[in-house]
Every structure is written in structure tokens, then in C-alpha cells.
N, C-alpha and C. Protein backbone atom coordinates (compact mmCIF):
# COMPACT_ATOMS: atom_id res chain seq x y z
N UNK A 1 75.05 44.71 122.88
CA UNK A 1 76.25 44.24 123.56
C UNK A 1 77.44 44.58 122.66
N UNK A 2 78.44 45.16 123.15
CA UNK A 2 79.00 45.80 122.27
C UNK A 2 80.73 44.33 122.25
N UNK A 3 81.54 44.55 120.96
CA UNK A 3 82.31 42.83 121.34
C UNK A 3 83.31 43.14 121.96
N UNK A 4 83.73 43.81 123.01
CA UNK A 4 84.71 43.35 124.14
C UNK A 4 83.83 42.44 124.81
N UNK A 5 82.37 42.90 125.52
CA UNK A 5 82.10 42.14 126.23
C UNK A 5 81.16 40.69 124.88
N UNK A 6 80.84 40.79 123.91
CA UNK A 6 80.57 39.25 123.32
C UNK A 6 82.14 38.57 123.67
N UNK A 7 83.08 38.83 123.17
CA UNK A 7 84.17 38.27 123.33
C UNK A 7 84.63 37.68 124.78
N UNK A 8 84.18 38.31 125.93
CA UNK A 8 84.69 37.92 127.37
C UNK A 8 83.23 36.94 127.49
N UNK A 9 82.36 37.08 127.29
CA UNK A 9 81.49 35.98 127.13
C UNK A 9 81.41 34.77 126.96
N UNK A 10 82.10 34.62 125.66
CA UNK A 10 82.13 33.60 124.64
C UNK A 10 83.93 32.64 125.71
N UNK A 11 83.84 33.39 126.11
CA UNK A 11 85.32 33.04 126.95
C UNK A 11 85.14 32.40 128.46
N UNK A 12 84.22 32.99 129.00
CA UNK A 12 83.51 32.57 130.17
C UNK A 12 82.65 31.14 130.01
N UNK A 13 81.73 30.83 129.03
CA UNK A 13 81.11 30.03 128.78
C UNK A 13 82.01 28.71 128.37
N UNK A 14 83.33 28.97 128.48
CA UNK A 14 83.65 27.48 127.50
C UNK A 14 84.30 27.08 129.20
N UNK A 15 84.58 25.55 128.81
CA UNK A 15 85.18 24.71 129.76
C UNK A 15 86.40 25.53 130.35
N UNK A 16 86.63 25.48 131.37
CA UNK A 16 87.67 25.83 132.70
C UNK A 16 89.34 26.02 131.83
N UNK A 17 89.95 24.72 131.05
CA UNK A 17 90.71 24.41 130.51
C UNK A 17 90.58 25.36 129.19
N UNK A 18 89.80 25.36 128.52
CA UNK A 18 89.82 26.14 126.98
C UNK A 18 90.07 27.83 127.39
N UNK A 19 88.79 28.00 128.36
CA UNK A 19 88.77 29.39 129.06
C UNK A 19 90.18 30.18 129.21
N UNK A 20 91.08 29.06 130.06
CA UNK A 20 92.31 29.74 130.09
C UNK A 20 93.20 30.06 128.91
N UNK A 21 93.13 29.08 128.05
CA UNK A 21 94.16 29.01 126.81
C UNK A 21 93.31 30.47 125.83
N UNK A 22 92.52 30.06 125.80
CA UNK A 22 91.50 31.66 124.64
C UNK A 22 91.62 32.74 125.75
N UNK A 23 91.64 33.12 127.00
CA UNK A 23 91.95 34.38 127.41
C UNK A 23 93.67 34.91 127.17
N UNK A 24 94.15 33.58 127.44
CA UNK A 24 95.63 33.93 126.84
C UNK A 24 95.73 34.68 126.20
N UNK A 25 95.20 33.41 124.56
CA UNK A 25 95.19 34.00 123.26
C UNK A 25 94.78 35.37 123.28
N UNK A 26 93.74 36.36 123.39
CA UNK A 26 93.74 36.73 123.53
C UNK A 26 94.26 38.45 123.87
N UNK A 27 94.69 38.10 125.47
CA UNK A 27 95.55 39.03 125.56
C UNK A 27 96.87 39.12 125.24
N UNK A 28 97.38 38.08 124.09
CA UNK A 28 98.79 38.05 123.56
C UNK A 28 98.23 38.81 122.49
N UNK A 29 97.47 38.99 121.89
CA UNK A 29 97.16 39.42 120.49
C UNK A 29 96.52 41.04 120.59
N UNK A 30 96.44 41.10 122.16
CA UNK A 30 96.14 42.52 122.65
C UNK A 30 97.10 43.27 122.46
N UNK A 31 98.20 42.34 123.13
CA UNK A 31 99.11 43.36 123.57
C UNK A 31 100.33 42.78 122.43
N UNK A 32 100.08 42.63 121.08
CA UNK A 32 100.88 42.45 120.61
C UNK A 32 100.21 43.68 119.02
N UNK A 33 99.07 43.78 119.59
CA UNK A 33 98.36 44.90 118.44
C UNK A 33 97.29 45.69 119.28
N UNK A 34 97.57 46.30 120.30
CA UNK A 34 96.83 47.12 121.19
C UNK A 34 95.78 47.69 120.04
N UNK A 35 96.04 48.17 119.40
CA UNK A 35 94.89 49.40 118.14
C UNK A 35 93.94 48.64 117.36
N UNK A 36 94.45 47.04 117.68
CA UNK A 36 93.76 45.81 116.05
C UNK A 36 92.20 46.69 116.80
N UNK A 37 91.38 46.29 115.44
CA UNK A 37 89.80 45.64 115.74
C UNK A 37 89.80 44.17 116.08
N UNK A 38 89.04 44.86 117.08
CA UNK A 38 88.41 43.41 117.71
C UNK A 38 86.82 42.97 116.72
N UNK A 39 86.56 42.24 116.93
CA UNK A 39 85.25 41.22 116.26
C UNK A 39 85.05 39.84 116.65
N UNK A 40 83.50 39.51 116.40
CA UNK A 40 83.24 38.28 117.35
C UNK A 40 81.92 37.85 116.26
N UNK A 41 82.94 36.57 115.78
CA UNK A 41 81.93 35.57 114.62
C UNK A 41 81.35 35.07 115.42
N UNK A 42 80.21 34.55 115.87
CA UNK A 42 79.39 33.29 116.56
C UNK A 42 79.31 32.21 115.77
N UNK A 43 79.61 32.47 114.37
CA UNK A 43 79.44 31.26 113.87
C UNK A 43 77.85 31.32 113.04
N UNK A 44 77.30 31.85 113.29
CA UNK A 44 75.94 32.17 112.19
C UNK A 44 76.02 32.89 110.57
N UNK A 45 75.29 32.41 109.51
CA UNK A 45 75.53 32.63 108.40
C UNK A 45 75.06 33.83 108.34
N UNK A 46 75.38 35.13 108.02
CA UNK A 46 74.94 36.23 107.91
C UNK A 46 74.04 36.03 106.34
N UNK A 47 74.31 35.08 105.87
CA UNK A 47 73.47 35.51 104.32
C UNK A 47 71.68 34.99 104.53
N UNK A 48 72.00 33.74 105.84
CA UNK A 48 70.92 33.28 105.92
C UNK A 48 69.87 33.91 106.98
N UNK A 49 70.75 34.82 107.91
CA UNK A 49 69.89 35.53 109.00
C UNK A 49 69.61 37.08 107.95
N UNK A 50 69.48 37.04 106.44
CA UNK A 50 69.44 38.13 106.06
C UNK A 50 69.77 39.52 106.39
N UNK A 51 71.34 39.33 106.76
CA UNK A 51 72.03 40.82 107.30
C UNK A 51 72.52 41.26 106.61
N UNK A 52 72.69 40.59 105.03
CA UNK A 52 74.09 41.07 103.94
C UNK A 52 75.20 40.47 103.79
């Protein structure tokens, strides 16, 4: 899964109310750095899922 779509995911899954405010966020930060990298923490320890 590549993270545009983890990111529209993680956006879909939350409550109705949050959903809207983080797609905002979002596309203000799109279109305020069209070129940024995107990336999508879940929140898991990478040292402990031994990834580095």
C-alpha cells in the first residue's frame, strides 16, 4: 500500500468530526507544499518490529 492511500485510510477510519478536520489538515499542507514528502507513522516502534 503505497502512503497516499495509508494516509486516506487512516482518515476514513477516524470519527465523522476528526475525519473532516485531518482531511483539511491535510490538504492545507498539500497545497501549501505540493512537492513535500508525504509519510504515514502508525505509531509502531520500528526498533521493536526489527526494521532499523
Amino acid at each position: 500500500m503505497n502512503v497516499g492511500a495509508q494516509i486516506q485510510g487512516y482518515i476514513v477510519a477516524q470519527p465523522e468530526a476528526k475525519q473532516r478536520d485531518l482531511q483539511t489538515l491535510h490538504e492545507l499542507v498539500l497545497s501549501l507544499m505540493p512537492d513535500c514528502r508525504l509519510w504515514f507513522l502508525d505509531g509502531r516502534n520500528s526498533k521493536l518490529l526489527n526494521l532499523g
